[in-house]
C-alpha atoms as a PDB file:
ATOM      1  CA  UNK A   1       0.000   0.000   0.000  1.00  0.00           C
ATOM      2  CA  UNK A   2       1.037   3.504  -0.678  1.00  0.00           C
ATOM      3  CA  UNK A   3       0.712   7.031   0.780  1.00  0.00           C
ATOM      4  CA  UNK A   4      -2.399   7.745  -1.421  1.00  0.00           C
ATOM      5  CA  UNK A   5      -4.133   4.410   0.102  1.00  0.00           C
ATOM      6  CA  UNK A   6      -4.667   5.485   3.311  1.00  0.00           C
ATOM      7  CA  UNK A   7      -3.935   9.637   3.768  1.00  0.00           C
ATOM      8  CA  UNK A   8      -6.504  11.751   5.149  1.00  0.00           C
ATOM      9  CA  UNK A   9      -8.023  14.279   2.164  1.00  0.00           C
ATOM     10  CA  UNK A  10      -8.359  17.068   1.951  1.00  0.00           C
ATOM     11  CA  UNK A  11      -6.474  17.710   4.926  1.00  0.00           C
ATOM     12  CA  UNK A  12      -7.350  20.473   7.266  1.00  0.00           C
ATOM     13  CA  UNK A  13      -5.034  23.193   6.914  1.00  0.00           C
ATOM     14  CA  UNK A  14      -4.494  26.919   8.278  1.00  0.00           C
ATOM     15  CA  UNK A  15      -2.848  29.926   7.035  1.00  0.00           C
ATOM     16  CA  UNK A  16       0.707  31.759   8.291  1.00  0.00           C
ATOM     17  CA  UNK A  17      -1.476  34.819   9.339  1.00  0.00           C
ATOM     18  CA  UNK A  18      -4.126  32.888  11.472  1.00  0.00           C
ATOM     19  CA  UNK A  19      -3.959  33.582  14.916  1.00  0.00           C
ATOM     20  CA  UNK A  20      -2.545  31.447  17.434  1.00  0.00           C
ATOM     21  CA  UNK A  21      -5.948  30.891  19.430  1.00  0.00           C
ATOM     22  CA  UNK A  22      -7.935  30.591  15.762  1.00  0.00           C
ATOM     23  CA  UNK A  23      -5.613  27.336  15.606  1.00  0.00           C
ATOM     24  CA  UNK A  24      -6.329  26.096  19.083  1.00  0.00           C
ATOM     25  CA  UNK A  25     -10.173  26.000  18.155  1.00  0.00           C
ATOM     26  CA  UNK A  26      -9.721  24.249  15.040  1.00  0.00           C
ATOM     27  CA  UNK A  27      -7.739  21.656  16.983  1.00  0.00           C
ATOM     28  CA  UNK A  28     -10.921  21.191  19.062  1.00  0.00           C
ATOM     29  CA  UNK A  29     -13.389  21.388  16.033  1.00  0.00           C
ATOM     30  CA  UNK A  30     -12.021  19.320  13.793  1.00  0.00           C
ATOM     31  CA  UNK A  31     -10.474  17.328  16.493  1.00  0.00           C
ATOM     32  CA  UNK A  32      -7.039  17.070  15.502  1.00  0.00           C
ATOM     33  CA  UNK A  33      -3.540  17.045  16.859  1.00  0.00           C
ATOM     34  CA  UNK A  34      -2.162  19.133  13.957  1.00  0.00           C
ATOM     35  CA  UNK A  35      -2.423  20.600  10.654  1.00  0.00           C
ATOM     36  CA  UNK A  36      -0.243  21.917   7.876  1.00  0.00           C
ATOM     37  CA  UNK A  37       0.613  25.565   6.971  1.00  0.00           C
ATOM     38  CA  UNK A  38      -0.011  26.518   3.625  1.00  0.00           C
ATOM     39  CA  UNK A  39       0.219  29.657   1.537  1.00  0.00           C
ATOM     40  CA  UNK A  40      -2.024  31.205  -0.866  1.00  0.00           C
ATOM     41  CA  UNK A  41      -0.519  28.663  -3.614  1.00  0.00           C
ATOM     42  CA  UNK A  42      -1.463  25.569  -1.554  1.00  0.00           C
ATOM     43  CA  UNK A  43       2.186  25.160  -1.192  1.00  0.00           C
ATOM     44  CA  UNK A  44       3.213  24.056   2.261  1.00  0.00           C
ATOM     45  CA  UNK A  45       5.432  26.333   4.833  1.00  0.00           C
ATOM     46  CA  UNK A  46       5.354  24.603   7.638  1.00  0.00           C
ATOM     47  CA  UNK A  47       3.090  22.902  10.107  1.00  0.00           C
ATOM     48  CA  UNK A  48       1.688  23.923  13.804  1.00  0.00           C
ATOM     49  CA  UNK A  49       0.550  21.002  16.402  1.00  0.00           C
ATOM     50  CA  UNK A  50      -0.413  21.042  20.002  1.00  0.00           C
ATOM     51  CA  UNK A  51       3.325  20.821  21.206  1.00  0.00           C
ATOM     52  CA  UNK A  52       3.933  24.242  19.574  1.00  0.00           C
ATOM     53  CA  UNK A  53       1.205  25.634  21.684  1.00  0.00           C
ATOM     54  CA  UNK A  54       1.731  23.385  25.272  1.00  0.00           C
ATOM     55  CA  UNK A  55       3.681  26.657  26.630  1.00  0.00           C
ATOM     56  CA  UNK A  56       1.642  29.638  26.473  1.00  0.00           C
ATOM     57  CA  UNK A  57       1.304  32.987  28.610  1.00  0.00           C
ATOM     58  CA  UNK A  58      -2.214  32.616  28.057  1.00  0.00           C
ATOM     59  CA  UNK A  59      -3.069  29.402  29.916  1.00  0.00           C
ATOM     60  CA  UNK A  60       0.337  30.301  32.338  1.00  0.00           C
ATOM     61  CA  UNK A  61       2.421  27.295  30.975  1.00  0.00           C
ATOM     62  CA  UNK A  62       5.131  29.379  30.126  1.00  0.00           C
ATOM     63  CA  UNK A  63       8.487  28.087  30.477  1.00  0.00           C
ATOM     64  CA  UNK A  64       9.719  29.304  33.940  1.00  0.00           C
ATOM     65  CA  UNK A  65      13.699  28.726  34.231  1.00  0.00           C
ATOM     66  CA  UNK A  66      15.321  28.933  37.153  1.00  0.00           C
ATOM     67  CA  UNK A  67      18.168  31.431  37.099  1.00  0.00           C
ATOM     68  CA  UNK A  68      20.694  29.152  37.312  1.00  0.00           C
ATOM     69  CA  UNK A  69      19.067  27.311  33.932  1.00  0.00           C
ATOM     70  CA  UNK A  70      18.868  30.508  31.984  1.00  0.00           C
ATOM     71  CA  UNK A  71      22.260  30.864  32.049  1.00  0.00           C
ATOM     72  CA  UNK A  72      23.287  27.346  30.851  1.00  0.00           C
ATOM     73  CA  UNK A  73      20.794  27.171  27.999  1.00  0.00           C
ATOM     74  CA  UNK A  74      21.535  30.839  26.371  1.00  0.00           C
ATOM     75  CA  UNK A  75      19.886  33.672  25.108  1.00  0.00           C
ATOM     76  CA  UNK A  76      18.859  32.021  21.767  1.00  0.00           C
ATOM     77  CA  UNK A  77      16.701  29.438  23.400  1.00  0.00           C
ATOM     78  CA  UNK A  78      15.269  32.139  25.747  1.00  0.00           C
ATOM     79  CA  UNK A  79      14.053  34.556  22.756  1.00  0.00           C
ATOM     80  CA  UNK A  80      12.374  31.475  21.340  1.00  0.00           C
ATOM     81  CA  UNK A  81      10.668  30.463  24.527  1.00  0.00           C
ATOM     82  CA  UNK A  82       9.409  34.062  24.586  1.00  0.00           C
ATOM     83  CA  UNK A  83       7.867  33.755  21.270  1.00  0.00           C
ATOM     84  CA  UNK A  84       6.459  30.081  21.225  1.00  0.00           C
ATOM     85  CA  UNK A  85       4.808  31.769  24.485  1.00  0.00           C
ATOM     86  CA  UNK A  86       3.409  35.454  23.161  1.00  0.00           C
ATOM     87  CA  UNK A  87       3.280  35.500  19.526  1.00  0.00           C
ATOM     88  CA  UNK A  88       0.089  35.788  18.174  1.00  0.00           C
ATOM     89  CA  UNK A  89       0.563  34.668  14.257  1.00  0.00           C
ATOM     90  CA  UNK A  90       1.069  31.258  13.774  1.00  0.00           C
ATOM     91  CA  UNK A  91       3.797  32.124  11.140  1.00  0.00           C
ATOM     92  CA  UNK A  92       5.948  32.915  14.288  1.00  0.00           C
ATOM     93  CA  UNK A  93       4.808  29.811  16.221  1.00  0.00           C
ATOM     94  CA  UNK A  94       5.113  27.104  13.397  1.00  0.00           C
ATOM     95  CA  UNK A  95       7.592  24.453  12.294  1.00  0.00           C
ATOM     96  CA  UNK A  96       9.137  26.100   9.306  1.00  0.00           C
ATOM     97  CA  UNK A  97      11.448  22.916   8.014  1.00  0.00           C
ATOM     98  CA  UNK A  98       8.422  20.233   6.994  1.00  0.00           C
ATOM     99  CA  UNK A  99       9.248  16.571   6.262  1.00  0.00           C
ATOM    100  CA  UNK A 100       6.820  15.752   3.659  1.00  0.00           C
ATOM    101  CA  UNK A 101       6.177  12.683   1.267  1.00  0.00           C
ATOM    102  CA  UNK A 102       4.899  11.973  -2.107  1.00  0.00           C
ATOM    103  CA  UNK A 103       1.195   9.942  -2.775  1.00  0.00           C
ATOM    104  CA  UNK A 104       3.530   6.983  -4.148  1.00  0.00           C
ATOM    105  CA  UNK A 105       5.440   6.786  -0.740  1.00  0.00           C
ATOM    106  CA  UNK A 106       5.362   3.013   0.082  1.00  0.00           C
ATOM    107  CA  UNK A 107       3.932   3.142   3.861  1.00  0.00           C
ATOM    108  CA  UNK A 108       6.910   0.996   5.015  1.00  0.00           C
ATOM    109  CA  UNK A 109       8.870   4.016   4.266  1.00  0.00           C
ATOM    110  CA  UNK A 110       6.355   6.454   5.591  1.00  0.00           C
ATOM    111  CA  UNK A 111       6.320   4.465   8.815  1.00  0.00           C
ATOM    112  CA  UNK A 112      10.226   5.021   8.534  1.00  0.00           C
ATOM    113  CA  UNK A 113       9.826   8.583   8.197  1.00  0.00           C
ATOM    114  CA  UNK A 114       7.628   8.900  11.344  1.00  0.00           C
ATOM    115  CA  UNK A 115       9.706   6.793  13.355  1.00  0.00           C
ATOM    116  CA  UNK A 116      13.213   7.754  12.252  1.00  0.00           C
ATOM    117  CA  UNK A 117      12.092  11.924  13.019  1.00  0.00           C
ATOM    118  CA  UNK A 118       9.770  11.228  15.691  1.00  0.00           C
ATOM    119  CA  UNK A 119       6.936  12.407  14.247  1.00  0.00           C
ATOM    120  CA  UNK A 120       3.231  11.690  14.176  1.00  0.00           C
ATOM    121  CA  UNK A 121       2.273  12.927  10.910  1.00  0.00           C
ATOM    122  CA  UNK A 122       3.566  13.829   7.298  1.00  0.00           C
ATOM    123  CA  UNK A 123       2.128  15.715   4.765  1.00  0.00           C
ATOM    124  CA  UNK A 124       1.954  14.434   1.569  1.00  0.00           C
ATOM    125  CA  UNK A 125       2.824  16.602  -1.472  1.00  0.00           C
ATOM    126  CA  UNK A 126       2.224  16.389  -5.258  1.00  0.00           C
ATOM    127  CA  UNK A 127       3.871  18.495  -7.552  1.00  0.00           C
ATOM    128  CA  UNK A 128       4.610  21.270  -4.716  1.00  0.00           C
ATOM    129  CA  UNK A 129       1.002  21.280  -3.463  1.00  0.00           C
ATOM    130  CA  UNK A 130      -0.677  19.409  -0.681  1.00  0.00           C
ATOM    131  CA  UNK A 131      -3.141  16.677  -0.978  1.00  0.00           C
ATOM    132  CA  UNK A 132      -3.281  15.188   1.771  1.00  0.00           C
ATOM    133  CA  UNK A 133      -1.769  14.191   5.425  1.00  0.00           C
ATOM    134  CA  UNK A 134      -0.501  10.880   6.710  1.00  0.00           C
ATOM    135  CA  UNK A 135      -0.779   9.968  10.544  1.00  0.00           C
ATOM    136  CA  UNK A 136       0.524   7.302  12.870  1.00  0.00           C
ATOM    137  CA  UNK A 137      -3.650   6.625  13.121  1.00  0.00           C
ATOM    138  CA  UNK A 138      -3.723   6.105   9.483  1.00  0.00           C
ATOM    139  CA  UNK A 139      -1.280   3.712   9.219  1.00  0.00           C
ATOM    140  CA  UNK A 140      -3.122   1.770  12.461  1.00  0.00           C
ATOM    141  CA  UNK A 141      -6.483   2.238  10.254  1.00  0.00           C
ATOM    142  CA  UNK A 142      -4.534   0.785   7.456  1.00  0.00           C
ATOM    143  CA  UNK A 143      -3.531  -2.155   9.801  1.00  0.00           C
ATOM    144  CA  UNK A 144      -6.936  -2.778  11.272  1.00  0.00           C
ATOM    145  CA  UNK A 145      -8.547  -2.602   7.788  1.00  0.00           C
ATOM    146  CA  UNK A 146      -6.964  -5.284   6.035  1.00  0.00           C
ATOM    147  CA  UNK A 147      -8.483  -7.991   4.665  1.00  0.00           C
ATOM    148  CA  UNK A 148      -8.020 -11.488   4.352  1.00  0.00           C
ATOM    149  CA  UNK A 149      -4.435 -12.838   3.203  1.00  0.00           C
ATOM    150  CA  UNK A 150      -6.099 -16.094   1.676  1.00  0.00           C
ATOM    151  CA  UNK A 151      -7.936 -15.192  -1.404  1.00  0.00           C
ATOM    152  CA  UNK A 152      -7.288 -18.543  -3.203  1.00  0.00           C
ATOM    153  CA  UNK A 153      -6.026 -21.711  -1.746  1.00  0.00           C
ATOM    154  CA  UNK A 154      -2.404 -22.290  -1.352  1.00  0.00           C
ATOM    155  CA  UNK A 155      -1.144 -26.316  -1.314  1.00  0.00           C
ATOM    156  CA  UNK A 156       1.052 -27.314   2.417  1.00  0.00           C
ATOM    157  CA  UNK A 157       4.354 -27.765   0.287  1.00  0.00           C
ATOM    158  CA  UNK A 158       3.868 -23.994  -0.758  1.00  0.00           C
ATOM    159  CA  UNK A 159       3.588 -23.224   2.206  1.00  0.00           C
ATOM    160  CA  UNK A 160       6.699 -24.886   3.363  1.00  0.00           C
ATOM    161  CA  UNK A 161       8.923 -23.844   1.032  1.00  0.00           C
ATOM    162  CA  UNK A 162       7.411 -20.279   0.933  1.00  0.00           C
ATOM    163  CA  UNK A 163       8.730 -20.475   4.433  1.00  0.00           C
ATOM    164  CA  UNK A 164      12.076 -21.931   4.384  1.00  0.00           C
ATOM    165  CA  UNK A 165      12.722 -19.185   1.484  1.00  0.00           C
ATOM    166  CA  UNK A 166      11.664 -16.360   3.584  1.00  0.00           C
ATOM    167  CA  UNK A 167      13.483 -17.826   6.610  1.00  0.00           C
ATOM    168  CA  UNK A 168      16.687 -18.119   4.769  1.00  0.00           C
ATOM    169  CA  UNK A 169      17.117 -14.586   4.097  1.00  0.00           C
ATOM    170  CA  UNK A 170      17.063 -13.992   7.444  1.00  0.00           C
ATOM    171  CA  UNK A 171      20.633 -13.680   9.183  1.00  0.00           C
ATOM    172  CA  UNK A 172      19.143 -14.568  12.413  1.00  0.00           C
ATOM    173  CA  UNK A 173      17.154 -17.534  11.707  1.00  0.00           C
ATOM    174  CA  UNK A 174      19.190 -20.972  11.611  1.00  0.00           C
ATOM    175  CA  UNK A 175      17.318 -23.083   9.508  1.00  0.00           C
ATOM    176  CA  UNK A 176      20.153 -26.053   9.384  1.00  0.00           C
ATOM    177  CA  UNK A 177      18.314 -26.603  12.719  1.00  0.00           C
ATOM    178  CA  UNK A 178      14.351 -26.392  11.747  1.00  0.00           C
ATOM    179  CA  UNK A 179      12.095 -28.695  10.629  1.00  0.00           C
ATOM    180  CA  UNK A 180       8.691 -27.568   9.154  1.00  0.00           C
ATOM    181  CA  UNK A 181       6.006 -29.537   8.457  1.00  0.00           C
ATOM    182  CA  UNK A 182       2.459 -28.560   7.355  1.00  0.00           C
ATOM    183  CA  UNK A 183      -0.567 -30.422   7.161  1.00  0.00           C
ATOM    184  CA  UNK A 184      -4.079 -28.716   5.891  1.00  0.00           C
ATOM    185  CA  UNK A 185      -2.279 -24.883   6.301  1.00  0.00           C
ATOM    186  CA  UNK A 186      -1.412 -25.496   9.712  1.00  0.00           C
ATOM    187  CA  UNK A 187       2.043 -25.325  10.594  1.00  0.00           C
ATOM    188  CA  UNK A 188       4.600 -27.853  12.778  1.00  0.00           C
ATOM    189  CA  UNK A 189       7.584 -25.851  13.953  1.00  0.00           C
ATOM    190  CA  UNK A 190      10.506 -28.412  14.944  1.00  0.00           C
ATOM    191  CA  UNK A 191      14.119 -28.650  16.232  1.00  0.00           C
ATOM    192  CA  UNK A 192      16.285 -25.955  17.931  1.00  0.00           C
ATOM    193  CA  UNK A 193      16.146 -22.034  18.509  1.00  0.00           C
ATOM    194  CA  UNK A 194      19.521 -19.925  19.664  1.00  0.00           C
ATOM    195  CA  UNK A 195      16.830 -18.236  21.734  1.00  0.00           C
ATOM    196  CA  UNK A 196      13.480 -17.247  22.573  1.00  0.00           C
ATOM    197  CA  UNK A 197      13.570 -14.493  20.584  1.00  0.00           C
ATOM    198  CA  UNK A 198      14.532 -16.402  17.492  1.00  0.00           C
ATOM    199  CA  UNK A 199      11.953 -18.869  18.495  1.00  0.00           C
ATOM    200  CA  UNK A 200       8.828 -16.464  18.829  1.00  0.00           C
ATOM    201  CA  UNK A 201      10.270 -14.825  15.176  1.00  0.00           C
ATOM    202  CA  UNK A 202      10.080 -18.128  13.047  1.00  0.00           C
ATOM    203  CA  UNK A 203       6.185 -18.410  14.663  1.00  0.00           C
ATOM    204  CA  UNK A 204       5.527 -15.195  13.526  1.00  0.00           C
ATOM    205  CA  UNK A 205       6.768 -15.229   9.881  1.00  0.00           C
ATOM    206  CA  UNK A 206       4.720 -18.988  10.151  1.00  0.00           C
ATOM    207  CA  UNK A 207       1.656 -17.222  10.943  1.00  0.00           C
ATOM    208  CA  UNK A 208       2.007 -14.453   8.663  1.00  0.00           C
ATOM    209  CA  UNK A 209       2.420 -16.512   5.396  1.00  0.00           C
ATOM    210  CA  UNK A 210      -0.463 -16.696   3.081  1.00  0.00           C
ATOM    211  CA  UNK A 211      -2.414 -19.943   3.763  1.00  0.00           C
ATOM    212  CA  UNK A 212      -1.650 -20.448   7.124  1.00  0.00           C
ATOM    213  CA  UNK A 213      -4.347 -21.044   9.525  1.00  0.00           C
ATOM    214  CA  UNK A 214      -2.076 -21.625  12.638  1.00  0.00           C
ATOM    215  CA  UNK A 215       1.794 -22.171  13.643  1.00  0.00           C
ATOM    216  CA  UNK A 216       2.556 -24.436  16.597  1.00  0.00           C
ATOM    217  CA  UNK A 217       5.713 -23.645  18.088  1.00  0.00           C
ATOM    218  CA  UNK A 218       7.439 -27.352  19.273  1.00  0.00           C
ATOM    219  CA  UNK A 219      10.825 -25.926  19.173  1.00  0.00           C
ATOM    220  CA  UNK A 220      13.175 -25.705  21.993  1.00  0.00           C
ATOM    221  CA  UNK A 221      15.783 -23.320  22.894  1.00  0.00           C
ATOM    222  CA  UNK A 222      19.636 -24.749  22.629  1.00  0.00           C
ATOM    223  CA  UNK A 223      22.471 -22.310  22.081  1.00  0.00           C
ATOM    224  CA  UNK A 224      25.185 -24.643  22.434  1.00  0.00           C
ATOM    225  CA  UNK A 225      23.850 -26.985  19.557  1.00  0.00           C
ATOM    226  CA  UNK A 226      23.366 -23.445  17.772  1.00  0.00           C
ATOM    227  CA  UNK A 227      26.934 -23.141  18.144  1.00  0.00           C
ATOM    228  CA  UNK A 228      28.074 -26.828  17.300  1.00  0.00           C
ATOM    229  CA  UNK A 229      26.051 -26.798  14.118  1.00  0.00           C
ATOM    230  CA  UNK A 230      27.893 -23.613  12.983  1.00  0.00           C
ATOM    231  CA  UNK A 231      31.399 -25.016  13.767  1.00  0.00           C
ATOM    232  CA  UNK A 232      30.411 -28.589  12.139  1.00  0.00           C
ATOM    233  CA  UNK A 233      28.086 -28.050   9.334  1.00  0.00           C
ATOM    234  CA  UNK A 234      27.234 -31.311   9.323  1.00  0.00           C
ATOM    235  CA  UNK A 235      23.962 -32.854   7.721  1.00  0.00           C
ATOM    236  CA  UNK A 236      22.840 -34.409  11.401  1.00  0.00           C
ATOM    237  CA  UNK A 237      22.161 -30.768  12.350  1.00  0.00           C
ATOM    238  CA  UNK A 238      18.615 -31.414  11.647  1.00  0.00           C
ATOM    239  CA  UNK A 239      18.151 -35.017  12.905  1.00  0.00           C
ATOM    240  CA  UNK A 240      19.706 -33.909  16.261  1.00  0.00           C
ATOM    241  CA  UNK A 241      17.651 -31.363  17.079  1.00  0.00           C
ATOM    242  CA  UNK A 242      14.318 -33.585  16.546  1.00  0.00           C
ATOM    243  CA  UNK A 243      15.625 -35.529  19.118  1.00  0.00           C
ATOM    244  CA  UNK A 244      16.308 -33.031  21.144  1.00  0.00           C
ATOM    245  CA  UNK A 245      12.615 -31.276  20.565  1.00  0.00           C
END
């Protein structure tokens, strides 16, 4: 799915000359955390959210620094505490530098953007001009929404080697020392684990396969056979750790 899939449209904006408290009741109207700034053009210049107004003269939340503070953290951040606190434009308030993405964003990578900036929304931009916003909610919508993975039925040994595949081109998974057997889409997880963590991963890329209907975990956790197989790399690998299961 893609940025277009699931943004919200159109998205509620304001303008650089709205005031500050105009802002605040939109928040509550439209109830929303934040919205983007946009010009006459449609073109976005920034974006205002509740964190920008948290620290305000008017509802006495204003940053009050000791002494002793003020002098460590410098003029510069004390001129922009003053303003985040008193001005009345939202021009002077807002975030000026925007992270923004395009309606063919993958949502992988807008989940990357959110996470890697730690932010709860992006605006998403075609051609200069907004279209529409993307929000941590969004992406949960997205999540909750989707349907089925099993449109048409899918035979065990797919199943098994889809897998083994997909296990294999993970560097943490040691599949010398699984055994996977599948009978009527439900899934047999055998042998040995280097540790629980490994062994809750392989259940969860056996229950997220098309076709599966359930994993059960019979695996057992044994680092020092983990450790023998990689020094050996003999073909027992597998043999010894169904006995050991």
């Amino acid at each position: 799915m893609k940025a277009r899939d699931v943004m919200t449209t159109p998205a509620v904006t304001t303008k650089p000359t709205a005031s500050v408290r105009d802002v605040a009741k939109l928040f509550l109207q439209c109830h929303v955390s934040a919205v983007p700034v946009v010009d006459d053009k449609g073109k976005v210049v920034g974006i205002i959210s509740e964190s920008d107004l948290m620290r305000r003269a008017e509802s006495g939340t204003e940053w009050q620094r000791p002494w002793w503070l003020s002098l460590m953290t410098g003029e510069q951040r004390l001129v922009e505490d003053y303003i985040k606190a008193h001005a009345t434009k939202v021009a002077d308030v807002m975030t000026r530098k925007v992270i923004t993405a395009t309606p063919d964003t993958p949502l992988d990578e807008i989940a990357g953007i959110l996470e890697e900036n730690g932010i709860k929304r992006v605006p998403i931009v075609h051609n200069g001009d907004l279209v529409g916003i993307v929000s941590r909610a969004n992406l949960v919508q997205a999540m909750a929404s989707r349907g089925s993975k099993l449109d048409v039925p899918i035979s065990d040994a797919t199943i098994r080697e889809s897998l083994l595949k997909h296990l294999n081109t993970q560097r943490w998974a040691h599949t010398d020392l699984l055994n996977v057997t599948v009978n009527d889409g439900v899934v047999d997880l055998w042998g040995l684990a280097a540790s629980d963590a490994e062994r809750n991963a392989i259940r969860i890329a056996a229950e997220n396969l098309p076709g599966v209907r359930a994993a059960n975990d019979r695996m057992t956790v044994g680092p020092l056979f983990v450790d023998w197989a990689r020094k050996t790399g003999t073909g027992e690998r597998v043999n010894l750790a169904a006995k050991q299961a």
